[in-house]
PDB file of N, CA and C in Angstrom:
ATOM      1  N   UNK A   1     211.374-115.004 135.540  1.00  0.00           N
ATOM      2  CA  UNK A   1     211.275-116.375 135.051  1.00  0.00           C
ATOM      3  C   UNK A   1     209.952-116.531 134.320  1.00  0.00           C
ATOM      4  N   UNK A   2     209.986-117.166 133.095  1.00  0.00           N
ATOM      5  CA  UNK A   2     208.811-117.606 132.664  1.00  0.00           C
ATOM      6  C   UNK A   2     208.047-118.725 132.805  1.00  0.00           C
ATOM      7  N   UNK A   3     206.896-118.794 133.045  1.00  0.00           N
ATOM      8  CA  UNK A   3     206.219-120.078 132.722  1.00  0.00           C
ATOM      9  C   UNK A   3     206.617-120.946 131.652  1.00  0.00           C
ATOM     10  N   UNK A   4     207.297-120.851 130.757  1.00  0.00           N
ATOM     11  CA  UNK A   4     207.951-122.130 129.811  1.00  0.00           C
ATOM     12  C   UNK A   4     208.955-122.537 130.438  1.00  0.00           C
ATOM     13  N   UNK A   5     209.792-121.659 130.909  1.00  0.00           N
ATOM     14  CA  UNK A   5     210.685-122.150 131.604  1.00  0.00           C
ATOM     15  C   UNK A   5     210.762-123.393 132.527  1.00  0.00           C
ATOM     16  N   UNK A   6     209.599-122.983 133.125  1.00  0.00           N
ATOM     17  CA  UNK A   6     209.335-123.750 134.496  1.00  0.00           C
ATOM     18  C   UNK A   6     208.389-125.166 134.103  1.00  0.00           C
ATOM     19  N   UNK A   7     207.777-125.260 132.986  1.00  0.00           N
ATOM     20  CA  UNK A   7     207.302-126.134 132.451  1.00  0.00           C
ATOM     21  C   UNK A   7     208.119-126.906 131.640  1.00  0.00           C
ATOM     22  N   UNK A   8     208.893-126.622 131.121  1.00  0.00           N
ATOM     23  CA  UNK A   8     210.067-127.290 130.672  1.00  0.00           C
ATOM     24  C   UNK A   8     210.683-128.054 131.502  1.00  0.00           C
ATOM     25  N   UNK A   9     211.551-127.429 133.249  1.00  0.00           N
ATOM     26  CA  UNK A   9     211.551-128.551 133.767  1.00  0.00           C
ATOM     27  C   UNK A   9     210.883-129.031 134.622  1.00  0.00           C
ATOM     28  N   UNK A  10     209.760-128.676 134.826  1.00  0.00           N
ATOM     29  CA  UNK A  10     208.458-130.073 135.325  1.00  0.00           C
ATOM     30  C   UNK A  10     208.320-131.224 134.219  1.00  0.00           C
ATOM     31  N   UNK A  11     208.616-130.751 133.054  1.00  0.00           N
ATOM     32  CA  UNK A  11     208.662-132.106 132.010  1.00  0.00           C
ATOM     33  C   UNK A  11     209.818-133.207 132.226  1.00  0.00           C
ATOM     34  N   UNK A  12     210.910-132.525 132.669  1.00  0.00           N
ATOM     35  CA  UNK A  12     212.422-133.374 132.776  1.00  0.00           C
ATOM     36  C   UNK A  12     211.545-134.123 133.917  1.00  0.00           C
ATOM     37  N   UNK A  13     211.066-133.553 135.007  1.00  0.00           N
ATOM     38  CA  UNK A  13     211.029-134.441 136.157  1.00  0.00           C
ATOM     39  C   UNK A  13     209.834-135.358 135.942  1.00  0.00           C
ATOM     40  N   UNK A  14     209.086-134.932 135.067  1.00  0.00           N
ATOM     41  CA  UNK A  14     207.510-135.735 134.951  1.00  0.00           C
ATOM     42  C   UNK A  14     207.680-137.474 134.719  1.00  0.00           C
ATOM     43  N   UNK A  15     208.882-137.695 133.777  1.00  0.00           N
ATOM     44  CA  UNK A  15     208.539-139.685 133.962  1.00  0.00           C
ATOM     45  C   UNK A  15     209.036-140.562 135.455  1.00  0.00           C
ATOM     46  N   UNK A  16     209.849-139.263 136.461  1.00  0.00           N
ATOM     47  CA  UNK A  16     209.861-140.022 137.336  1.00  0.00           C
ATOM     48  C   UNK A  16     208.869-139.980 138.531  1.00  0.00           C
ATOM     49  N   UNK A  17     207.782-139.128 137.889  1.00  0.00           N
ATOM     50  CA  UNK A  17     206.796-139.349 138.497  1.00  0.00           C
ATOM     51  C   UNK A  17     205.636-140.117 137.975  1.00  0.00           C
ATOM     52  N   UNK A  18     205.942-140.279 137.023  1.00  0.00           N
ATOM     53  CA  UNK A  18     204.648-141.203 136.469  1.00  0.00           C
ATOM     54  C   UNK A  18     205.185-142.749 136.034  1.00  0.00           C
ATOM     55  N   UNK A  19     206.145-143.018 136.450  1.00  0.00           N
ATOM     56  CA  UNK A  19     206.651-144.284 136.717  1.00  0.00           C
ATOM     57  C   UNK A  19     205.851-144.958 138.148  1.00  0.00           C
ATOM     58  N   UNK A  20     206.261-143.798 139.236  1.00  0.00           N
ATOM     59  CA  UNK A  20     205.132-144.297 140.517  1.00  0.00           C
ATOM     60  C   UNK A  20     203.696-143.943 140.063  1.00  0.00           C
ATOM     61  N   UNK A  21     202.678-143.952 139.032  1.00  0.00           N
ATOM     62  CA  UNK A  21     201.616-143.774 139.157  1.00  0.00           C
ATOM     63  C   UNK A  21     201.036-142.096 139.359  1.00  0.00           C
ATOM     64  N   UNK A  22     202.058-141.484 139.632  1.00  0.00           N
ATOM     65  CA  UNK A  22     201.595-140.145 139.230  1.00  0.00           C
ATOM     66  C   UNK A  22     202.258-138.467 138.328  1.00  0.00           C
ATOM     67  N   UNK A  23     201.753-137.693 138.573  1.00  0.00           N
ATOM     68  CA  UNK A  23     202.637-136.501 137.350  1.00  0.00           C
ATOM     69  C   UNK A  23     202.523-135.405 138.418  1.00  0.00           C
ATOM     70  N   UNK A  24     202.644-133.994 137.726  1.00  0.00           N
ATOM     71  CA  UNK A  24     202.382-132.899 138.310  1.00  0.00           C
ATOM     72  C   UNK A  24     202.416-132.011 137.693  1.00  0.00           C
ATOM     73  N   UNK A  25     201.413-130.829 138.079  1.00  0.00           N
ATOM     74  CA  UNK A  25     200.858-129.828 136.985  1.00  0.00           C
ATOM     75  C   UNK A  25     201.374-128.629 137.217  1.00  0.00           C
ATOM     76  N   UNK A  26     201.933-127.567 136.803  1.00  0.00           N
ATOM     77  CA  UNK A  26     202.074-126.247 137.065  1.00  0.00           C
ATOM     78  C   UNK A  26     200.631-125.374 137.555  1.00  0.00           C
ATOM     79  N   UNK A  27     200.565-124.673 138.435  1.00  0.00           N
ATOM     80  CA  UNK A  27     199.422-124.061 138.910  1.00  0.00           C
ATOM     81  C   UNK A  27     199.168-122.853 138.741  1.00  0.00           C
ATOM     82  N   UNK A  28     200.859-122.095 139.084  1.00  0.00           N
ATOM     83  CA  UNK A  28     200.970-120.849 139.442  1.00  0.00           C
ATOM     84  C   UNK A  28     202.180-120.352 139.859  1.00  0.00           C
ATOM     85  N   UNK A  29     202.583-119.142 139.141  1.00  0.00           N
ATOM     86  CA  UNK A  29     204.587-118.964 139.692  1.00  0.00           C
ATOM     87  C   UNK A  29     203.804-117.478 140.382  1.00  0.00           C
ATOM     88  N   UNK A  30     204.162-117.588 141.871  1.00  0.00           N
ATOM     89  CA  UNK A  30     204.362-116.172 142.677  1.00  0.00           C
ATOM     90  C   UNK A  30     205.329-115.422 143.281  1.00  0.00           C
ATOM     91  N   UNK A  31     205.633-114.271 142.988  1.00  0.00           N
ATOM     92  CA  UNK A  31     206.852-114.014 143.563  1.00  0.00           C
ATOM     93  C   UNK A  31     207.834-115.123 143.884  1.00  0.00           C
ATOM     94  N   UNK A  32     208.405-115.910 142.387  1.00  0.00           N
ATOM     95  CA  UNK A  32     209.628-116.914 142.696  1.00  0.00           C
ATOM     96  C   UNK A  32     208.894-118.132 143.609  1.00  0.00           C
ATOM     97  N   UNK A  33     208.130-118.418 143.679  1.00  0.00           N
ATOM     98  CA  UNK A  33     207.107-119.787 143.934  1.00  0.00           C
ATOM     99  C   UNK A  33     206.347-120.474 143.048  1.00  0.00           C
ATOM    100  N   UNK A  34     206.808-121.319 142.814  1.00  0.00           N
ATOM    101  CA  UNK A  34     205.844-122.283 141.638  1.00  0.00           C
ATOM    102  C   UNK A  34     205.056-122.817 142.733  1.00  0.00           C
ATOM    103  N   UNK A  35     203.865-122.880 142.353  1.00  0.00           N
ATOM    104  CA  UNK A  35     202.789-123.406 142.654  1.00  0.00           C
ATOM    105  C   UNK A  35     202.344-124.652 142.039  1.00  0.00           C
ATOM    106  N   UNK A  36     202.646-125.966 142.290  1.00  0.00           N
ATOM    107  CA  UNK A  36     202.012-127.168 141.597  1.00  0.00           C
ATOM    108  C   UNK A  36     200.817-128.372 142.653  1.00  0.00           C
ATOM    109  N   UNK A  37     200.135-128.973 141.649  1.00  0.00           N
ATOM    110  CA  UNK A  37     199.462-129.629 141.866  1.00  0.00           C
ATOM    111  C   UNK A  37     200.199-131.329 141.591  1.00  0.00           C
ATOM    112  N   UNK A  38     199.982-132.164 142.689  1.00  0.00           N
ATOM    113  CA  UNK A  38     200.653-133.507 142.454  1.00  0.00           C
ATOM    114  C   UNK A  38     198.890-134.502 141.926  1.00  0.00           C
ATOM    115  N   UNK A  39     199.327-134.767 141.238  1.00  0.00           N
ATOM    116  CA  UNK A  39     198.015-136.059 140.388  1.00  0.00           C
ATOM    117  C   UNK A  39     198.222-137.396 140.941  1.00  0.00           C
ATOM    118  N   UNK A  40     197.227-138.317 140.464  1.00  0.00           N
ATOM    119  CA  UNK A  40     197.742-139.342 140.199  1.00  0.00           C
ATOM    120  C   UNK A  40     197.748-140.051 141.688  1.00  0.00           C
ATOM    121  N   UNK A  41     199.010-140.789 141.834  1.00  0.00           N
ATOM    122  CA  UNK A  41     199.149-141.882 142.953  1.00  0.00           C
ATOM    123  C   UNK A  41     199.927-140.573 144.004  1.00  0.00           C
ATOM    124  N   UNK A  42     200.888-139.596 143.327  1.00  0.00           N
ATOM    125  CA  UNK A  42     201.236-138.466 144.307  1.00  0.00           C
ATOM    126  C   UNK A  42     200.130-138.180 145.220  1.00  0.00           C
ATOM    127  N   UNK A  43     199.024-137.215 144.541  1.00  0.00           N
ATOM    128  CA  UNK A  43     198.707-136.791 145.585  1.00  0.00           C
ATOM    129  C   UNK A  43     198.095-137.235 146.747  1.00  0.00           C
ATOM    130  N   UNK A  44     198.055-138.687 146.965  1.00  0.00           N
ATOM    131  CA  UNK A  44     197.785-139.118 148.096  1.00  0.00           C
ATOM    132  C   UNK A  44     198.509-139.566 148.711  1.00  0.00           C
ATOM    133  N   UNK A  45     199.688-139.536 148.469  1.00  0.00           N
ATOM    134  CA  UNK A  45     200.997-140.459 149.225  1.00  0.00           C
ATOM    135  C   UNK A  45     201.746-139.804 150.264  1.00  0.00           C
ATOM    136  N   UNK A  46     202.071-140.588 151.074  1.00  0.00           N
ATOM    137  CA  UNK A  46     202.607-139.472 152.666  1.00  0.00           C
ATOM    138  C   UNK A  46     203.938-139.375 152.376  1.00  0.00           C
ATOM    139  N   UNK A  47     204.697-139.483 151.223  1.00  0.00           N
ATOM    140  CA  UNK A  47     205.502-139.108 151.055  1.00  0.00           C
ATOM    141  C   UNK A  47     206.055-137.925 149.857  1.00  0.00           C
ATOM    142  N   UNK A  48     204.471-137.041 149.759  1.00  0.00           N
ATOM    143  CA  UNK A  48     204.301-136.482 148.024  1.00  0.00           C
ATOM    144  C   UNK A  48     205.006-135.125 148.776  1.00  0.00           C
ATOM    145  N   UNK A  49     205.436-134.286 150.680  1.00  0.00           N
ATOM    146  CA  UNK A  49     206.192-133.549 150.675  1.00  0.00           C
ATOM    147  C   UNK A  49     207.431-133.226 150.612  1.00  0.00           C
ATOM    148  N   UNK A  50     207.525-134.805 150.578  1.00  0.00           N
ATOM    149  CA  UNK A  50     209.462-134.947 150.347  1.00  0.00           C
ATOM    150  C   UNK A  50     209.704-134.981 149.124  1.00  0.00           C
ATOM    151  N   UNK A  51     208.538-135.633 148.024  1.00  0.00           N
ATOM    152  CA  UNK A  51     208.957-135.352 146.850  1.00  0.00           C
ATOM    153  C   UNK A  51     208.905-134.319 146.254  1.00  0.00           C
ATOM    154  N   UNK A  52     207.946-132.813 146.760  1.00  0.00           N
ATOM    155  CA  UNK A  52     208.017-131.606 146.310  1.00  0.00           C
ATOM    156  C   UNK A  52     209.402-131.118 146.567  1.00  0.00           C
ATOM    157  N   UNK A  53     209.464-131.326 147.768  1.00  0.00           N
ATOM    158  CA  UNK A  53     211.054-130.604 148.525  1.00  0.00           C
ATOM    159  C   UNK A  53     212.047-130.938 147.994  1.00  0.00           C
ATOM    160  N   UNK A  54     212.293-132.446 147.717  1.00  0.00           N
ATOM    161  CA  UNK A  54     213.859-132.891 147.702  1.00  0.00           C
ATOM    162  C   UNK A  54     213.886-133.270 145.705  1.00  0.00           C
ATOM    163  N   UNK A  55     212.200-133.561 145.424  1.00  0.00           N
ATOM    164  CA  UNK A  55     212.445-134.049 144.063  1.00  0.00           C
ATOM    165  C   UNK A  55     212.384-132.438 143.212  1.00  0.00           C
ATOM    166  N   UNK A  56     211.162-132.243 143.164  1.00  0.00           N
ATOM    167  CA  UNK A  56     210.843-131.257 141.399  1.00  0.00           C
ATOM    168  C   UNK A  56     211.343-129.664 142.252  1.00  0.00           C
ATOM    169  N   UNK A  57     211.284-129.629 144.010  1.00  0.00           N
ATOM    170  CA  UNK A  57     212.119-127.964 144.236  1.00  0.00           C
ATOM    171  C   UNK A  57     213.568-127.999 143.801  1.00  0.00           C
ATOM    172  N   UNK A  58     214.303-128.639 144.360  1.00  0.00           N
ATOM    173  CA  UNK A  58     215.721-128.999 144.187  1.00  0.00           C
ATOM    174  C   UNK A  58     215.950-128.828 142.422  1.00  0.00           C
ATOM    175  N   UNK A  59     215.162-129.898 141.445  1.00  0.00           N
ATOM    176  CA  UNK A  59     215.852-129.643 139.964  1.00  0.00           C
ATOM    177  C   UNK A  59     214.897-128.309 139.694  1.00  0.00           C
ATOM    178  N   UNK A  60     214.524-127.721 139.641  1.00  0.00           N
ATOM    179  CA  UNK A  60     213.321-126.338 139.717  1.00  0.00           C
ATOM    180  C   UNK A  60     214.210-125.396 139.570  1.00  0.00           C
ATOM    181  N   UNK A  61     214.809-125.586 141.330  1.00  0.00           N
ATOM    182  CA  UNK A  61     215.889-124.399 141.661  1.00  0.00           C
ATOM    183  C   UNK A  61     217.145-124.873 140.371  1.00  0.00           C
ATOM    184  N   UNK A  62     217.560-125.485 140.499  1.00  0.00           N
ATOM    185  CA  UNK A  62     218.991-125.689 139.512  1.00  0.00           C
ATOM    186  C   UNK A  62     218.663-125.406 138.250  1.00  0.00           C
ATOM    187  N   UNK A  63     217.899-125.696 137.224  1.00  0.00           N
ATOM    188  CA  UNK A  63     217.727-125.185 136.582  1.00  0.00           C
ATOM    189  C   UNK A  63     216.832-124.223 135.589  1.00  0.00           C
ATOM    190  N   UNK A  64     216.232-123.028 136.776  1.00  0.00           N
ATOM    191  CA  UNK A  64     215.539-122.340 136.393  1.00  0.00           C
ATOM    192  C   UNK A  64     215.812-121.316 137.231  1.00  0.00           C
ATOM    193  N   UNK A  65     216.820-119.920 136.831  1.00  0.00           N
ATOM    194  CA  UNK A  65     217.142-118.678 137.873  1.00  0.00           C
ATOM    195  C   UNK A  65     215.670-118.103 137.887  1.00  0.00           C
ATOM    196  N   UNK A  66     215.630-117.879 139.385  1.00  0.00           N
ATOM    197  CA  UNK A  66     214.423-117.108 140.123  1.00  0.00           C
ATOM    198  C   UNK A  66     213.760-118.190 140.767  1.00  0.00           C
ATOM    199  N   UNK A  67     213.841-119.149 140.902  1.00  0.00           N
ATOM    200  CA  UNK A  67     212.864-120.274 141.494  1.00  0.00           C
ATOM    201  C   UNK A  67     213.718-119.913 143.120  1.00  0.00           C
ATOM    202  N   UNK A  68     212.545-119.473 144.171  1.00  0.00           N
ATOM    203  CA  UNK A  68     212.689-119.626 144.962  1.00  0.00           C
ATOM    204  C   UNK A  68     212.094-120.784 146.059  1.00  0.00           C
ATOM    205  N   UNK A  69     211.408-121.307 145.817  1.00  0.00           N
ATOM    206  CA  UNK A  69     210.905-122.566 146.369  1.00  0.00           C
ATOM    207  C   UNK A  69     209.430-123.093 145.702  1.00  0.00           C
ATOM    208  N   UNK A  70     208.844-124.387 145.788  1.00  0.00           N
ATOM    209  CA  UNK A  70     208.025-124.834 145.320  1.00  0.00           C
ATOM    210  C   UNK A  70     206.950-125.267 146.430  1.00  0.00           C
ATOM    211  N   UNK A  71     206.099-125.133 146.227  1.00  0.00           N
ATOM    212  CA  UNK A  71     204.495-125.632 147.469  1.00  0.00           C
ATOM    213  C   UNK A  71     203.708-126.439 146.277  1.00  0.00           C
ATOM    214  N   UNK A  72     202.972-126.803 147.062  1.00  0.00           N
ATOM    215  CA  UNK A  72     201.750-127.975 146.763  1.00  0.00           C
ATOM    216  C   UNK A  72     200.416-126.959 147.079  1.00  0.00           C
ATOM    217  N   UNK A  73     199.716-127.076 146.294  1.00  0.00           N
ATOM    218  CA  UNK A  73     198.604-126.600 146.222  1.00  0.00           C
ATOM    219  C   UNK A  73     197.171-127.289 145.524  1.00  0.00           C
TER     220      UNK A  73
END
C-alpha cells in the first residue's frame, strides 16, 4: 500500500472531522498500520478512540487493500 493511497482516504474522511472542530494527519504506515495523529478538538476528546476504531479504521480498511488496523499516535 502506498502512502497516497492512504492519504487519499484520510481526505474522504477529513470534513467529518473538521465539522467537530478537528482533522487528522497521516504519521506513519507500519507493517499494514497507519499511524495517525488526531488535531484539533479530536485530540482531546474521550471519544477520539472510537473515532479512530469505528470512524477513519473501518473506511481505511474498505478502501485501501493492506490496511490492517489504525492507532493514534
Amino acid at each position: 500500500m502506498e502512502k497516497a493511497e492512504v492519504q487519499k482516504a484520510l481526505n474522504d474522511v477529513r470534513p467529518q472531522l473538521q465539522m467537530d472542530g478537528g482533522d487528522v494527519e497521516l504519521v506513519d504506515i507500519v507493517d499494514g498500520v497507519v499511524k495517525v495523529k488526531l488535531k484539533g478538538h479530536c485530540a482531546g476528546c474521550p471519544m477520539s478512540q472510537m473515532t479512530i476504531k469505528w470512524g477513519v479504521e473501518q473506511y481505511l480498511k474498505k478502501k485501501v487493500p493492506g490496511v490492517k488496523a489504525v492507532e493514534s499516535v
